[in-house]
Protein backbone atom coordinates (compact mmCIF):
# COMPACT_ATOMS: atom_id res chain seq x y z
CA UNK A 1 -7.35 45.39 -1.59
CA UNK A 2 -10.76 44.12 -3.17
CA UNK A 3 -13.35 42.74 -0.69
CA UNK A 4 -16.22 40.44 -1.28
CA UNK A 5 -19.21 40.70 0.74
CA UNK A 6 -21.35 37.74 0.91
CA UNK A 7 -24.86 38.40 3.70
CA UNK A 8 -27.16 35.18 4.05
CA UNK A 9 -29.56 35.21 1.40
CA UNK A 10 -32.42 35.29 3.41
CA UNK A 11 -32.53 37.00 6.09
CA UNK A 12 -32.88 41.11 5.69
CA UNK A 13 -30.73 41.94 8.80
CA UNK A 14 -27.52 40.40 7.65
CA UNK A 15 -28.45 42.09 4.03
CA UNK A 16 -28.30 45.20 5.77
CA UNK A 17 -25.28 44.73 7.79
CA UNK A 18 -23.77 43.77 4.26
CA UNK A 19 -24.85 47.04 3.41
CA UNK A 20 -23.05 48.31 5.90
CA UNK A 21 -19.82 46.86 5.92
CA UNK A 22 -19.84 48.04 2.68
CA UNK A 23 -20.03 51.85 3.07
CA UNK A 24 -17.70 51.41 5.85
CA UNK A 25 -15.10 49.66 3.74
CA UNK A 26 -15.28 52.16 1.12
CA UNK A 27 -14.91 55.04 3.48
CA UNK A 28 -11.54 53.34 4.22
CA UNK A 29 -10.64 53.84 0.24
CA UNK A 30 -10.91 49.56 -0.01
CA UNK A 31 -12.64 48.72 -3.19
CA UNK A 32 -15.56 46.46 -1.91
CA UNK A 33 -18.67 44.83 -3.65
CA UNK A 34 -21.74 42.79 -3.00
CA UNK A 35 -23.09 39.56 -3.80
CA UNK A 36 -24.18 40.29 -7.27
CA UNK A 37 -27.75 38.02 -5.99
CA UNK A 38 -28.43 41.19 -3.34
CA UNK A 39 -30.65 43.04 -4.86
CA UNK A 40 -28.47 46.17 -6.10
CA UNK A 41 -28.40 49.45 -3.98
CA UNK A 42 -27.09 52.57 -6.56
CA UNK A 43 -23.39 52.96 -5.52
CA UNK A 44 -22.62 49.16 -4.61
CA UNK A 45 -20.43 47.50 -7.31
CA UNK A 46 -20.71 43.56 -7.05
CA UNK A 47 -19.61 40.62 -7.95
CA UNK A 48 -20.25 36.81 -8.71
CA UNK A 49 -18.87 34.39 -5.97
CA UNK A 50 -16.33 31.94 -7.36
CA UNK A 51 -16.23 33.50 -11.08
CA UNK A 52 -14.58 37.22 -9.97
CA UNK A 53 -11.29 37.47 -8.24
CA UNK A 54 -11.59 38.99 -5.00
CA UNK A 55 -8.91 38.99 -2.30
CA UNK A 56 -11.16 38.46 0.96
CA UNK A 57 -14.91 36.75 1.11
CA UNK A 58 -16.40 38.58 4.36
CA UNK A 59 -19.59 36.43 5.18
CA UNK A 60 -22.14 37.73 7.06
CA UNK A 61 -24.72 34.20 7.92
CA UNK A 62 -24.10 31.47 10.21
CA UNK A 63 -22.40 28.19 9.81
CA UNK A 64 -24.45 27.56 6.83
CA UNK A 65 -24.25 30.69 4.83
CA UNK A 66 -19.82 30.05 5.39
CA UNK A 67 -20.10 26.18 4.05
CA UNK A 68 -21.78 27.17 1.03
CA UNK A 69 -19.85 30.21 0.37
CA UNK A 70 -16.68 27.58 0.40
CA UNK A 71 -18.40 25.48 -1.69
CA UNK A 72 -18.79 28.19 -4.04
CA UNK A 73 -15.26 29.25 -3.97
CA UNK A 74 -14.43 25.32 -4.52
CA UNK A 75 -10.51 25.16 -3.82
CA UNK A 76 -9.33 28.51 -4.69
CA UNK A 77 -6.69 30.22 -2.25
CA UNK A 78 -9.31 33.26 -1.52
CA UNK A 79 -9.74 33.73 2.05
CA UNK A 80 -12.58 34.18 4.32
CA UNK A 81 -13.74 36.58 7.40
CA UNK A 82 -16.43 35.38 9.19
CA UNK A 83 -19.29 38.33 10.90
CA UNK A 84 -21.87 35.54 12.90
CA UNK A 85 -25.59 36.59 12.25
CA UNK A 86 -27.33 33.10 12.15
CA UNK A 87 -28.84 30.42 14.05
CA UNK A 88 -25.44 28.41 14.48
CA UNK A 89 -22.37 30.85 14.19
CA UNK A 90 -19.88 27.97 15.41
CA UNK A 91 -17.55 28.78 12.13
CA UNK A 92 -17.52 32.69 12.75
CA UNK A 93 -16.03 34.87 15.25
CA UNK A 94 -16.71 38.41 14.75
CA UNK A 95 -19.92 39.63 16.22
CA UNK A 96 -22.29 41.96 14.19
CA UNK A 97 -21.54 45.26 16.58
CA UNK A 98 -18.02 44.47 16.19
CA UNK A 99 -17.78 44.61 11.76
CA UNK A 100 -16.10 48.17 12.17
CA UNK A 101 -12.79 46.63 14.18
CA UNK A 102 -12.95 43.95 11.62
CA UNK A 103 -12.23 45.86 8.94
CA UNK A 104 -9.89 48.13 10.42
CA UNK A 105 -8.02 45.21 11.29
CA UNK A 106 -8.00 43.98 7.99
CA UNK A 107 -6.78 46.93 6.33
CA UNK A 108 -3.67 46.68 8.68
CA UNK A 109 -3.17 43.24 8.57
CA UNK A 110 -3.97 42.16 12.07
CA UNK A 111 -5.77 38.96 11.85
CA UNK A 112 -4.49 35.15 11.74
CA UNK A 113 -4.95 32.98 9.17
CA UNK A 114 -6.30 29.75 10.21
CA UNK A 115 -5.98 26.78 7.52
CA UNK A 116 -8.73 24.34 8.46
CA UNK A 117 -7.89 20.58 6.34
CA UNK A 118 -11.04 19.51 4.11
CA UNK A 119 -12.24 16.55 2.56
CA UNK A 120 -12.33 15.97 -1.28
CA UNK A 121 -14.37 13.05 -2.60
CA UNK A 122 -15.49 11.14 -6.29
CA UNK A 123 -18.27 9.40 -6.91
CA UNK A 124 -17.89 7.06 -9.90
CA UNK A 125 -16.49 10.00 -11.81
CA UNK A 126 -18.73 12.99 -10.35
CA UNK A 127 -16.11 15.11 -8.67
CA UNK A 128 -17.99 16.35 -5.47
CA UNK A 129 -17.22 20.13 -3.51
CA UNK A 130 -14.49 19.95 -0.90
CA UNK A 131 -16.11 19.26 2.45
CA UNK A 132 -15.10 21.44 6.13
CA UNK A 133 -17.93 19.63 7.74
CA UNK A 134 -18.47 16.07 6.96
CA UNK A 135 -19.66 13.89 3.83
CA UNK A 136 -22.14 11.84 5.67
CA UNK A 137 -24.22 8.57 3.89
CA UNK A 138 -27.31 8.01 5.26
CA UNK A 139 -30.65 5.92 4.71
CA UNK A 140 -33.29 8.87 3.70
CA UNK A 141 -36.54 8.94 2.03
CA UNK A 142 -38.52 5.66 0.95
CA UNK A 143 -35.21 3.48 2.52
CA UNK A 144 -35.77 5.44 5.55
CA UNK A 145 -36.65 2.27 7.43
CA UNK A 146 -34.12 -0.03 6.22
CA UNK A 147 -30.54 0.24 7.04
CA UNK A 148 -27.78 0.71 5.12
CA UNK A 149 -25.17 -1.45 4.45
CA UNK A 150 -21.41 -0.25 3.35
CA UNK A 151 -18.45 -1.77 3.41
CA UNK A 152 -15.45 0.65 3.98
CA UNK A 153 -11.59 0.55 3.58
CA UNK A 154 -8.31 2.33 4.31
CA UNK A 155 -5.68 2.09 1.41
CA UNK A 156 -7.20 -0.88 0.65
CA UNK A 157 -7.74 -2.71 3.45
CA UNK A 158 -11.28 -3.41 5.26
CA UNK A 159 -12.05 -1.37 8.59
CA UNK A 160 -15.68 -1.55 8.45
CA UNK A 161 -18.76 -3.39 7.32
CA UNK A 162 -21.24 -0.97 8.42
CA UNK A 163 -25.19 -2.59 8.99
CA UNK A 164 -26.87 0.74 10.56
CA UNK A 165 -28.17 4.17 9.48
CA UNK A 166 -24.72 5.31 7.64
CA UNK A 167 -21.68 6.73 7.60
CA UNK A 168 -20.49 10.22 8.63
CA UNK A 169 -16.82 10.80 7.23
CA UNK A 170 -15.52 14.42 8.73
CA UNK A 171 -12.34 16.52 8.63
CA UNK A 172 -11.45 17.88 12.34
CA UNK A 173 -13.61 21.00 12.06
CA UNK A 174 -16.74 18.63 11.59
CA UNK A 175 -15.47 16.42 14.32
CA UNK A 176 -17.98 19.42 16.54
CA UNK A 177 -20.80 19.18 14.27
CA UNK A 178 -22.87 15.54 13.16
CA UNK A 179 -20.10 13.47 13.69
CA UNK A 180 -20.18 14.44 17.17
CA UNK A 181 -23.80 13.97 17.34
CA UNK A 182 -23.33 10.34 16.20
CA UNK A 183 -20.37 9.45 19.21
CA UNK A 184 -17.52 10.64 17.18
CA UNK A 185 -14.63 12.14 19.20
CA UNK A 186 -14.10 16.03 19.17
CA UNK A 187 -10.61 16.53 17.58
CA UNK A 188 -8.51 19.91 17.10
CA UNK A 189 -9.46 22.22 13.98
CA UNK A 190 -6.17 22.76 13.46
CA UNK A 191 -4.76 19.33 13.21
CA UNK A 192 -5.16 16.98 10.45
CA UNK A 193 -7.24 14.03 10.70
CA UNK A 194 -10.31 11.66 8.71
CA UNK A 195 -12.74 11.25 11.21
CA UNK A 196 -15.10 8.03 10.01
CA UNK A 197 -18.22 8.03 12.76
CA UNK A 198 -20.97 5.29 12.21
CA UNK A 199 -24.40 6.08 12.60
CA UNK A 200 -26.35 3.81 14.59
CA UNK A 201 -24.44 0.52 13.78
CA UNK A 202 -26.13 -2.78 14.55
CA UNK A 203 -22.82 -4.23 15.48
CA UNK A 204 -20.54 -3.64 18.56
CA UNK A 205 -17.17 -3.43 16.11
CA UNK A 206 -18.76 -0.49 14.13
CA UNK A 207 -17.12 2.07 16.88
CA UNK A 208 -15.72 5.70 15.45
CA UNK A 209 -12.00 5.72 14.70
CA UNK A 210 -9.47 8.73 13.72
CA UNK A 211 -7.41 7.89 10.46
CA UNK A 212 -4.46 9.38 9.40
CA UNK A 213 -5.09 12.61 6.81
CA UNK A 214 -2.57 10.33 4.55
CA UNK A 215 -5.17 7.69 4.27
CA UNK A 216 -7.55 6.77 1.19
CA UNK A 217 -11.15 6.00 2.37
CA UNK A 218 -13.56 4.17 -0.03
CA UNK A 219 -17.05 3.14 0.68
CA UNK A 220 -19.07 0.95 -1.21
CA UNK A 221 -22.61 0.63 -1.27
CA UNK A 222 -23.24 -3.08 -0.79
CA UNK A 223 -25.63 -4.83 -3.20
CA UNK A 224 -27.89 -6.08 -0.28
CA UNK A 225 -28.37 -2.16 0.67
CA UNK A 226 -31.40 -0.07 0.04
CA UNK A 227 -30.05 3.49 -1.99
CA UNK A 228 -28.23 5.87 0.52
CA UNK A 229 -28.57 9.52 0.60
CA UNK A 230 -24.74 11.29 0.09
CA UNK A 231 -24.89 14.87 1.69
CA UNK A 232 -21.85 17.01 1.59
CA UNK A 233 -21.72 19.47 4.68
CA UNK A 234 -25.54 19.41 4.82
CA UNK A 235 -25.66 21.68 1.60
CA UNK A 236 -25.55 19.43 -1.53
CA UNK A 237 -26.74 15.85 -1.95
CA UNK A 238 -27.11 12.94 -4.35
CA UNK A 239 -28.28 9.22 -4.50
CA UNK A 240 -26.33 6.68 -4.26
CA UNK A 241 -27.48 3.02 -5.66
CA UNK A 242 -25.97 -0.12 -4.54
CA UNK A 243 -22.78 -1.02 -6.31
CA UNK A 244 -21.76 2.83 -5.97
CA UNK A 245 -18.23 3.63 -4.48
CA UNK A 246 -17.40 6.70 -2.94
CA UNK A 247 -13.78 7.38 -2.53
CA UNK A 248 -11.94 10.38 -0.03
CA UNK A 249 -9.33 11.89 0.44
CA UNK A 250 -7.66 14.95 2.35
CA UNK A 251 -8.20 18.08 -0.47
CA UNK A 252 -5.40 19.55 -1.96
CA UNK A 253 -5.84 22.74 -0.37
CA UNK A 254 -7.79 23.89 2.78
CA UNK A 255 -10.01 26.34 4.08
CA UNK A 256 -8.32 29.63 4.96
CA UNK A 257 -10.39 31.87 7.56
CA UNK A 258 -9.44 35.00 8.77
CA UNK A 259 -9.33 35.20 12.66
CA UNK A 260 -9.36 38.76 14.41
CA UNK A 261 -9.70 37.98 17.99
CA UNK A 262 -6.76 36.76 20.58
CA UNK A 263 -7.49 33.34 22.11
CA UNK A 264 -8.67 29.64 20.60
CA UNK A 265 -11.94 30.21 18.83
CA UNK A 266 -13.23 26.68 19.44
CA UNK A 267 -11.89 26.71 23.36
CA UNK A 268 -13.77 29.47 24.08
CA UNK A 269 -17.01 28.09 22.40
CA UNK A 270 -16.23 24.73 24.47
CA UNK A 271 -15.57 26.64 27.69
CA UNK A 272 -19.20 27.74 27.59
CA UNK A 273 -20.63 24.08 27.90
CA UNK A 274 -18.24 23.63 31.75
């Protein structure tokens, strides 16, 4: 087995729980490297995140640190474990004191795999990354105070013409995350499902609505629309002019995380808001 061991970039404790996991791994015999952008320790071998083949990504961050390590990885099969040391840990389930079971665990093989669907999406011919979270178009910068206007349709036919703030388009896992934030309904992880959640519509109609994971979604920026901002799970973003069109579908292949614990992940974050 080869292990990956991504830490969030900046913050020192995670770096050094990294470290960690690392000796601990290789006292086990399993060949395991660092994030080639750590700064190198004598005795860590590393490695460069979606250019050398590894056959589990352990994170070490919060929610933000896992997103961009999948965007990294794009939509290879490599796995993920998830060790929470962040603000917002809602993706990851192993706590820091608790990195020593992981790995035992892994080395035997007791873990589930959980395949969470994403979202792929083109715009104009600009292939964007995959998307666990949400694509969500919003008014930003100079347009800030003007609203948006998009007009949206399922295999062709017109659901929405959105006057408001924007758009948040989300795969189930980000039906917990801004979606939800903007009214959207909280669906399963482990379904499959296109959650489209309107942000701040000026009309009554412009209500959230769960689509099929079959369906094509395309969103055009309407000529009477200031520029929208595109940002994909938070991490990446680009400008979109009016006249733009956006189109999404369910990716070809989802996000696999390794789960260690017994029990629904997401029920028992849930069960702590009764």
């Amino acid at each position: 087995m080869r292990l990956g061991v991504v830490p969030k970039l900046s913050s020192r404790e995670a770096i050094e729980l990294a470290g960690n996991i690392v000796h601990y791994a290789e006292s086990l015999g399993v060949n395991t490297l660092m994030d080639h952008r750590v700064k190198p320790v004598e005795g860590w071998g590393t490695f460069r995140l979606g250019v050398d083949t590894v056959d589990v990504v352990i994170v070490v961050g919060g929610d933000g640190t896992v997103l961009s390590t999948l965007h990294a990885l794009r939509d290879t099969d490599t796995p993920i474990a998830t060790i929470r040391h962040g603000k917002r840990g809602f993706l990851c389930d192993v706590p820091p004191f608790e990195y020593r079971t992981m790995i035992r665990r892994l080395v035997e093989g007791n873990y589930v795999i959980h395949e969470y669907m994403r979202l792929s999406a083109t715009a104009g011919t600009e292939e964007l990354p995959p998307a666990l979270n949400d694509y969500s178009i919003v008014t930003n910068g100079p347009s800030r105070s003007k609203v948006g206007r998009l007009n949206v349709t399922k295999d062709g036919e017109e659901i929405f013409n959105i006057v408001g703030d924007g758009l948040i388009i989300a795969p189930p896992v980000g039906s917990t995350a801004y979606a939800l934030a903007a009214g959207g309904p909280v669906v399963d992880p482990l379904m499959e499902a296109i959650i489209l959640a309107p942000l701040a519509p000026a009309m009554l109609c412009s209500r959230p609505v769960v689509l099929p994971p079959s369906s094509e979604v395309k969103i055009t920026v309407r000529f009477d629309s200031p520029p929208l901002e595109l940002m994909v799970d938070g991490q990446v973003s680009a400008t979109l002019q009016p006249g733009d069109e956006i189109i999404i579908r369910k990716a070809d292949k989802p996000a696999k995380i390794l789960r260690f614990f017994t029990g629904d992940h997401y029920v028992k974050l849930f069960s702590r808001c009764m």
